[in-house]
Protein backbone atom coordinates (compact mmCIF):
# COMPACT_ATOMS: atom_id res chain seq x y z
CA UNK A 1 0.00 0.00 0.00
CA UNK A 2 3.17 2.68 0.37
CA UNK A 3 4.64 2.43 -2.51
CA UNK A 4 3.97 5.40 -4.96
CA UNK A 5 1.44 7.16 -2.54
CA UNK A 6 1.85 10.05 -0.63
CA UNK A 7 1.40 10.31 3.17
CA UNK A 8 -1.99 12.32 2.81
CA UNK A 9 -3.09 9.19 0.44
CA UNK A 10 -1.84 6.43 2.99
CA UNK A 11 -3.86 8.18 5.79
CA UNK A 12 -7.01 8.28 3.84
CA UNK A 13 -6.61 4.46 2.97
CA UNK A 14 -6.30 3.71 6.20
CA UNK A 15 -9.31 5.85 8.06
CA UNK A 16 -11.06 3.55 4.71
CA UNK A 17 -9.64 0.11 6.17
CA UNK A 18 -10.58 1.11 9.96
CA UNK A 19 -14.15 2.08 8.88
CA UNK A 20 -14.12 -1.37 7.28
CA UNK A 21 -12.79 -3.30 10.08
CA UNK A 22 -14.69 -1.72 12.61
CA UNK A 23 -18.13 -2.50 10.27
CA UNK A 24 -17.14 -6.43 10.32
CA UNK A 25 -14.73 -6.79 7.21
CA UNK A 26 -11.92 -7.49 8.63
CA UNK A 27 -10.40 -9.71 5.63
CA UNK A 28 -7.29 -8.72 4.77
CA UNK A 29 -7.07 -5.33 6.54
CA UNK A 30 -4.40 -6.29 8.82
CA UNK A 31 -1.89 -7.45 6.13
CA UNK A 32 -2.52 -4.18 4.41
CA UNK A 33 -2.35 -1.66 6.89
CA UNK A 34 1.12 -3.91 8.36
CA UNK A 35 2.71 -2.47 5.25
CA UNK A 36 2.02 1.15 6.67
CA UNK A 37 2.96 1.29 10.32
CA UNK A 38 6.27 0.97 11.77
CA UNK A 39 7.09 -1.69 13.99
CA UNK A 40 7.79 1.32 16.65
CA UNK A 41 4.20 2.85 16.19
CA UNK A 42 2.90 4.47 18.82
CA UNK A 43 -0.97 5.26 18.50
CA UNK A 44 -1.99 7.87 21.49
CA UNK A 45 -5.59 7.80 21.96
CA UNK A 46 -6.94 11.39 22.82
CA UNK A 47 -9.19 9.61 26.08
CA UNK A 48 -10.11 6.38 26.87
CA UNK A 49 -13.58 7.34 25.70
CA UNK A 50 -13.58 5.26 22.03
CA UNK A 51 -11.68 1.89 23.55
CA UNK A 52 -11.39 2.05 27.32
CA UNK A 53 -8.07 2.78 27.73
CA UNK A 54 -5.70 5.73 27.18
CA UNK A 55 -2.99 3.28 25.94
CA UNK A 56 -0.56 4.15 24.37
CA UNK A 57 -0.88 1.24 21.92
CA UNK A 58 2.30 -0.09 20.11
CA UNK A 59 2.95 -1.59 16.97
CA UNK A 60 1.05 -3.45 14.56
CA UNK A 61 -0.51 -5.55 17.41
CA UNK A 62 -1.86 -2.64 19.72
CA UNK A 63 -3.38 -0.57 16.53
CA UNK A 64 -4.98 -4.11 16.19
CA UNK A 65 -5.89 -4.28 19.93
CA UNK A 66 -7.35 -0.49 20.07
CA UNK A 67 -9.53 -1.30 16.92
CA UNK A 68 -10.82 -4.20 18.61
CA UNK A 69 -11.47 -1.89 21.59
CA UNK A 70 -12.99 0.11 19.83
CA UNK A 71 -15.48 -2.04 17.87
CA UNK A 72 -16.46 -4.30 21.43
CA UNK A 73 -17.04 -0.32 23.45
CA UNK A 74 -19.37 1.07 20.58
CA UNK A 75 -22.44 -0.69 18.13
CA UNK A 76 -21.09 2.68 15.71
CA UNK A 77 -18.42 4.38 15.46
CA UNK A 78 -17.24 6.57 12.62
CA UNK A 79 -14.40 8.58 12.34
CA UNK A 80 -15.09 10.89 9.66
CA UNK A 81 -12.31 13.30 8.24
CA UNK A 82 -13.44 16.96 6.66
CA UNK A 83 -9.83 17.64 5.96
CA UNK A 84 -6.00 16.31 5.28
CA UNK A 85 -3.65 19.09 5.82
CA UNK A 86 0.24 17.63 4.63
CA UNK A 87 1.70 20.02 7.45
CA UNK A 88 5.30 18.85 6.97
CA UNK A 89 7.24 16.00 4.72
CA UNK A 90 6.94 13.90 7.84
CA UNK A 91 3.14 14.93 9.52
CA UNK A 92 -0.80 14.69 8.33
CA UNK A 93 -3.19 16.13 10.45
CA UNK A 94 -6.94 15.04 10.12
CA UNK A 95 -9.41 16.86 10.90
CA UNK A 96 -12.82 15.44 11.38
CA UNK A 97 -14.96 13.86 13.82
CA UNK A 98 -15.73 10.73 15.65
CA UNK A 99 -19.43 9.77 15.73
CA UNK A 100 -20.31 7.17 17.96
CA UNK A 101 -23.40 5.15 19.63
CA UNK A 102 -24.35 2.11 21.54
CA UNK A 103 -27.59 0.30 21.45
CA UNK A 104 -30.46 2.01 23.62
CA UNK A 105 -28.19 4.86 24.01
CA UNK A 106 -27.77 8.64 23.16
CA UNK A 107 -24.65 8.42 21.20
CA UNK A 108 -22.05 11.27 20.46
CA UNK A 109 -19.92 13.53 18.01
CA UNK A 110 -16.82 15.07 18.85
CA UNK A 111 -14.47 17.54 16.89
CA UNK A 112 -10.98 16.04 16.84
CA UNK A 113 -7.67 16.25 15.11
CA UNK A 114 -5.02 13.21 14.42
CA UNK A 115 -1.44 14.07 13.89
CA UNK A 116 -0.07 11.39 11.76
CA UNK A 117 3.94 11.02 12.23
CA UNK A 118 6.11 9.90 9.21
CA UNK A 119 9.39 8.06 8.90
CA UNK A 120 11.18 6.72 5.87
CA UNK A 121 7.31 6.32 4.90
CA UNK A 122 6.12 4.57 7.59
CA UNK A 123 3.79 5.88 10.03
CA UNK A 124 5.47 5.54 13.40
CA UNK A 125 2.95 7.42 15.93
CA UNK A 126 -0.60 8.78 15.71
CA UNK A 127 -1.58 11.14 18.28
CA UNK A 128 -5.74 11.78 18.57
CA UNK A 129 -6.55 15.69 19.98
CA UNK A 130 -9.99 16.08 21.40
CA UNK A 131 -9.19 19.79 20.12
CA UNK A 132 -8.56 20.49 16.38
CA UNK A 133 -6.51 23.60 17.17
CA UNK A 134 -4.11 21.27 19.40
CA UNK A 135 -3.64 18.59 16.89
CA UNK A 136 -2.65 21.88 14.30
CA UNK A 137 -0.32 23.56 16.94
CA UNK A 138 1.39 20.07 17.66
CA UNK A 139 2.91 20.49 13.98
CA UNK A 140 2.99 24.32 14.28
CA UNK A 141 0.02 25.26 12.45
CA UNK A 142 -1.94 28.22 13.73
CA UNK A 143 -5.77 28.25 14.44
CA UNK A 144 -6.21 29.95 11.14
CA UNK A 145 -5.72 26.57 9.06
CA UNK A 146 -8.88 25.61 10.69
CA UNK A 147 -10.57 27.57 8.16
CA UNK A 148 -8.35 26.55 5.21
CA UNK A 149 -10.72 24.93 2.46
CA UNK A 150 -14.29 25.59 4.43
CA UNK A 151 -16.46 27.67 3.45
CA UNK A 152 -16.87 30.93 5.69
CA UNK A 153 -20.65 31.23 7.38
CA UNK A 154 -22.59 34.20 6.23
């Protein structure tokens, strides 16, 4: 899957395989997202709200652990990305959402931002910011690329 693409591409094809696994197909998704990460990956959840724990999760085997966490804590979740901003050779940030819910319950949507880390192109940490302005000042951005690409309101 790295070959050829750049790191704004990888990180979209992998929110893809996560919204996959975490809706049941689960064939194949761990081979291909393998050839992403870096054996020294370290994915920092922003709370312990999506998968119970605040981790961190390493390697291949705790992304694999947090998206089971993830799919046995929630009947939905959905982390949906308005925007890829290539802040640096070596960093994505996502900006989106996660929307979540369980069965009989009111579920919820959060604003967050993902800082995607990049080394001899493999990602070796993800870092999840309840805060879109803190996942853009992690790689330096100001709050003004929070408006980059939207629409201004009336």
């Amino acid at each position: 899957m790295g070959s050829g693409r750049s790191n704004v591409e990888v990180v979209g094809r992998v929110y893809a395989l996560v919204a996959d696994y975490l809706n049941g197909r689960a064939d194949g998704i761990e081979e291909e997202i393998s050839s992403v990460l870096s054996q020294e990956l370290v994915l920092t959840p922003s709370s312990a709200l999506s998968s119970g724990s605040i981790g961190p999760y390493r390697g291949l085997d705790g992304f694999m652990e947090w998206l089971d966490a993830v799919r046995e804590q929630w009947a939905s979740f959905e982390m949906q990305a308005d925007e890829y901003i290539e802040a640096h050779p070596d960093a994505v940030v996502m900006l989106g959402r996660n929307v979540a819910s369980r069965p009989g319950e009111q579920g919820y949507a959060v604003a967050v931002g993902h800082v995607w880390r990049f080394r001899d192109g493999l990602v070796t940490a993800i870092t999840a910011f309840e805060s879109q302005a803190k996942a853009l000042e992690e790689v330096g951005l100001g709050p003004e690329e929070l408006a980059r690409g939207r629409p201004r309101e009336p």
